[in-house]
C-alpha atoms as a PDB file:
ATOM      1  CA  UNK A   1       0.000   0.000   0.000  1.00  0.00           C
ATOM      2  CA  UNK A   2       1.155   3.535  -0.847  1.00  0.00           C
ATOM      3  CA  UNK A   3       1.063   6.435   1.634  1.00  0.00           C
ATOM      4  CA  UNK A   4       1.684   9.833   1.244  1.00  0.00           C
ATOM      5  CA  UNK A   5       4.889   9.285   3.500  1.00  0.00           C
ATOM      6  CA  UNK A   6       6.475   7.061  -0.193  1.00  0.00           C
ATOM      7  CA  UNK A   7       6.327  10.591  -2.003  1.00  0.00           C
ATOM      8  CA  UNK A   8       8.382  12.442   0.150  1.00  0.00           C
ATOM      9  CA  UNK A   9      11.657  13.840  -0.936  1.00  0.00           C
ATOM     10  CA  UNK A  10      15.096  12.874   0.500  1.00  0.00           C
ATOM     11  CA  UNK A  11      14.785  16.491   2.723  1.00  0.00           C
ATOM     12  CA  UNK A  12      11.009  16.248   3.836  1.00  0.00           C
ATOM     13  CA  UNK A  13      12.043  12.497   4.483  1.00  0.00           C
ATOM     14  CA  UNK A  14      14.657  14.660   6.841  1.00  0.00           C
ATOM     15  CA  UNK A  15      12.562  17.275   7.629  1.00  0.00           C
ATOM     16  CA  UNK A  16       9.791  14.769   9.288  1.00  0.00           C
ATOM     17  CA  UNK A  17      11.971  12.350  11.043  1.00  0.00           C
ATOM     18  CA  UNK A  18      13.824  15.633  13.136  1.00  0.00           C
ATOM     19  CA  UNK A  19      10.175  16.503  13.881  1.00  0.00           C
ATOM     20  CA  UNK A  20       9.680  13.664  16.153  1.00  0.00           C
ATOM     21  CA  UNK A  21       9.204  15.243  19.623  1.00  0.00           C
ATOM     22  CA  UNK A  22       7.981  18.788  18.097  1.00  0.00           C
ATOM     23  CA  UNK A  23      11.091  20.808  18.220  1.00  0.00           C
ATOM     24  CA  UNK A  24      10.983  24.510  17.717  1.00  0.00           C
ATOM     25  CA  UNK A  25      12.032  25.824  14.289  1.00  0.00           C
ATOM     26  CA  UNK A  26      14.970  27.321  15.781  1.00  0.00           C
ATOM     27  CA  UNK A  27      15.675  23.927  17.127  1.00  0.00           C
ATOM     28  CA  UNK A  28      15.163  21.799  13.859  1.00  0.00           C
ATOM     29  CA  UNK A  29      16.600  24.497  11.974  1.00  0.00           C
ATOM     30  CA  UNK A  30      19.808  23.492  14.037  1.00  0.00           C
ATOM     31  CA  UNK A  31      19.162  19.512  13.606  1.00  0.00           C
ATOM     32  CA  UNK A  32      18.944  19.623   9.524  1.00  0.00           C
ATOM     33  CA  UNK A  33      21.571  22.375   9.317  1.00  0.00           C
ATOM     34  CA  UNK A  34      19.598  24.873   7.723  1.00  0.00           C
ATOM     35  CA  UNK A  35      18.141  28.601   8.475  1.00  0.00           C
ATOM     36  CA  UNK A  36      15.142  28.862  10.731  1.00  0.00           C
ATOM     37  CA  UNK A  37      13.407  30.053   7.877  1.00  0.00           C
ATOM     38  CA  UNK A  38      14.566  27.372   5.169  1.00  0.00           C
ATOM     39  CA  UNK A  39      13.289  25.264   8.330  1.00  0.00           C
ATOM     40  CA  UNK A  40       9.766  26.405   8.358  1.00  0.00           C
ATOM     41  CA  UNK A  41       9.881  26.505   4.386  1.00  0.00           C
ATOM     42  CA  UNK A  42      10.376  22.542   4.305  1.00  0.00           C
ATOM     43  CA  UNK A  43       7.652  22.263   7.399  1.00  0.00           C
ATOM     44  CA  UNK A  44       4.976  23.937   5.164  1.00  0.00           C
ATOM     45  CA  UNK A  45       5.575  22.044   1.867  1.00  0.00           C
ATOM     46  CA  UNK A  46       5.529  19.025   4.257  1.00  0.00           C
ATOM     47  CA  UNK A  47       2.250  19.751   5.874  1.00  0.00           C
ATOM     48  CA  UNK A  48       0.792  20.719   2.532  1.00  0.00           C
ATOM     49  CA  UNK A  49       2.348  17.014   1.073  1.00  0.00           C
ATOM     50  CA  UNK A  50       0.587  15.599   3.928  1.00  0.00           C
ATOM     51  CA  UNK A  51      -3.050  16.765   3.324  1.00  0.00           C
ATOM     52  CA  UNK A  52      -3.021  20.372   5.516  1.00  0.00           C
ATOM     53  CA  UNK A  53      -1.741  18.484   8.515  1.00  0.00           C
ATOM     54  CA  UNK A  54      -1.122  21.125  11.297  1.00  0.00           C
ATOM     55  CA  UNK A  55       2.560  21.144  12.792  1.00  0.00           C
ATOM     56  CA  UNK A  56       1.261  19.737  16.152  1.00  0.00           C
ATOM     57  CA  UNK A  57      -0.437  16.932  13.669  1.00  0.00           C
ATOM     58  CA  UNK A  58       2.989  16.411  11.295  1.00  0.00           C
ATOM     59  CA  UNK A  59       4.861  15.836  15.334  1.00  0.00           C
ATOM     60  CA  UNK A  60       2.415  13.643  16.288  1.00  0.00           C
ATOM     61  CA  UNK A  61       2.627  11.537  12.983  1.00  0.00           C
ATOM     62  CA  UNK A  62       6.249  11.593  13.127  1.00  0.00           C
ATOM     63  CA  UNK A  63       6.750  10.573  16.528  1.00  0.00           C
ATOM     64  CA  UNK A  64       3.702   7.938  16.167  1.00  0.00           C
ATOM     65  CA  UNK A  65       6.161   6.013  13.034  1.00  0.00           C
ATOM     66  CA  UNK A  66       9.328   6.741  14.701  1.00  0.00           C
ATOM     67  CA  UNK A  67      12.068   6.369  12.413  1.00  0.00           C
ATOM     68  CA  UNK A  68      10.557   4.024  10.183  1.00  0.00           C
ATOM     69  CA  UNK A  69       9.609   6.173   6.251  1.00  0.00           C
ATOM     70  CA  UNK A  70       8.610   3.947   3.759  1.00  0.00           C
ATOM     71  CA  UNK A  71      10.833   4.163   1.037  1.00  0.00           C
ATOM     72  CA  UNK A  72      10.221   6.636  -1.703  1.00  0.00           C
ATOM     73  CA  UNK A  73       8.453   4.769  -4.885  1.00  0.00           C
ATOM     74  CA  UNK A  74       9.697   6.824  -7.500  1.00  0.00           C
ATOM     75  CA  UNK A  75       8.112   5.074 -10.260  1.00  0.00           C
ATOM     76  CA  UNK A  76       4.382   4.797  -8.655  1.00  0.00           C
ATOM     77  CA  UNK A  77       1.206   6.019  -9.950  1.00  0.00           C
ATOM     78  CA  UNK A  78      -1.165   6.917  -7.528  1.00  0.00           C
ATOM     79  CA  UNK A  79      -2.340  10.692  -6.290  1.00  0.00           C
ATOM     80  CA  UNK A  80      -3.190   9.248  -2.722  1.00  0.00           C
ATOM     81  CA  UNK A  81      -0.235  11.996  -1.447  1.00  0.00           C
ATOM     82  CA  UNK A  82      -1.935  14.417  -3.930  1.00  0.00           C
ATOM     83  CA  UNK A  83      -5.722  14.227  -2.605  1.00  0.00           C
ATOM     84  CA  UNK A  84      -6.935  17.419  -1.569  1.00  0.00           C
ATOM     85  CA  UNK A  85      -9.362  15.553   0.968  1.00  0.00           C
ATOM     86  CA  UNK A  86      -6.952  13.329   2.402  1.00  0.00           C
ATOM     87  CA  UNK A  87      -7.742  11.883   5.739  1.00  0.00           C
ATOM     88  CA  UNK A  88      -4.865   8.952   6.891  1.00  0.00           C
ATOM     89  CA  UNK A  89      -7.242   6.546   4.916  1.00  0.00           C
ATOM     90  CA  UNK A  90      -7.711   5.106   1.588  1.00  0.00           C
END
């Protein structure tokens, strides 16, 4: 089964695994290396990926899965990351 979590790049794969335990931006911006503002860039395209998730909803998710992300399925076909109305189900 594909989730939205195969369609995420090698950063937002970063990006949502340093979210685990809800760090501040200053905070992840410090873990990935980056500007606090290229931080909160990569947290909004990531909630957006995700279906509008809210950050406290993206911390939750990450921290729920842990370290485990799917790998990324380059080659697949389906718009379940792309649905507008996406709920966590298919």
């Amino acid at each position: 089964m594909h989730t939205p979590l195969h369609h995420l790049t090698a950063m937002e794969q970063r990006v949502f695994t340093a979210l685990r335990g809800g760090p501040s931006t200053e905070d992840l911006a410090l873990q990935l290396r980056v500007t606090p503002r290229t931080a909160k860039f990569h947290v909004t395209n990531l909630r957006a990926k995700l279906g509008g998730l809210s950050r406290l909803q993206l911390c939750l998710l990450a921290t729920m899965t842990g370290m485990h992300i799917p790998t990324i399925c380059p080659s697949c076909a389906c718009t379940f990351a792309k649905s507008p109305g996406f709920t966590g189900t298919r």
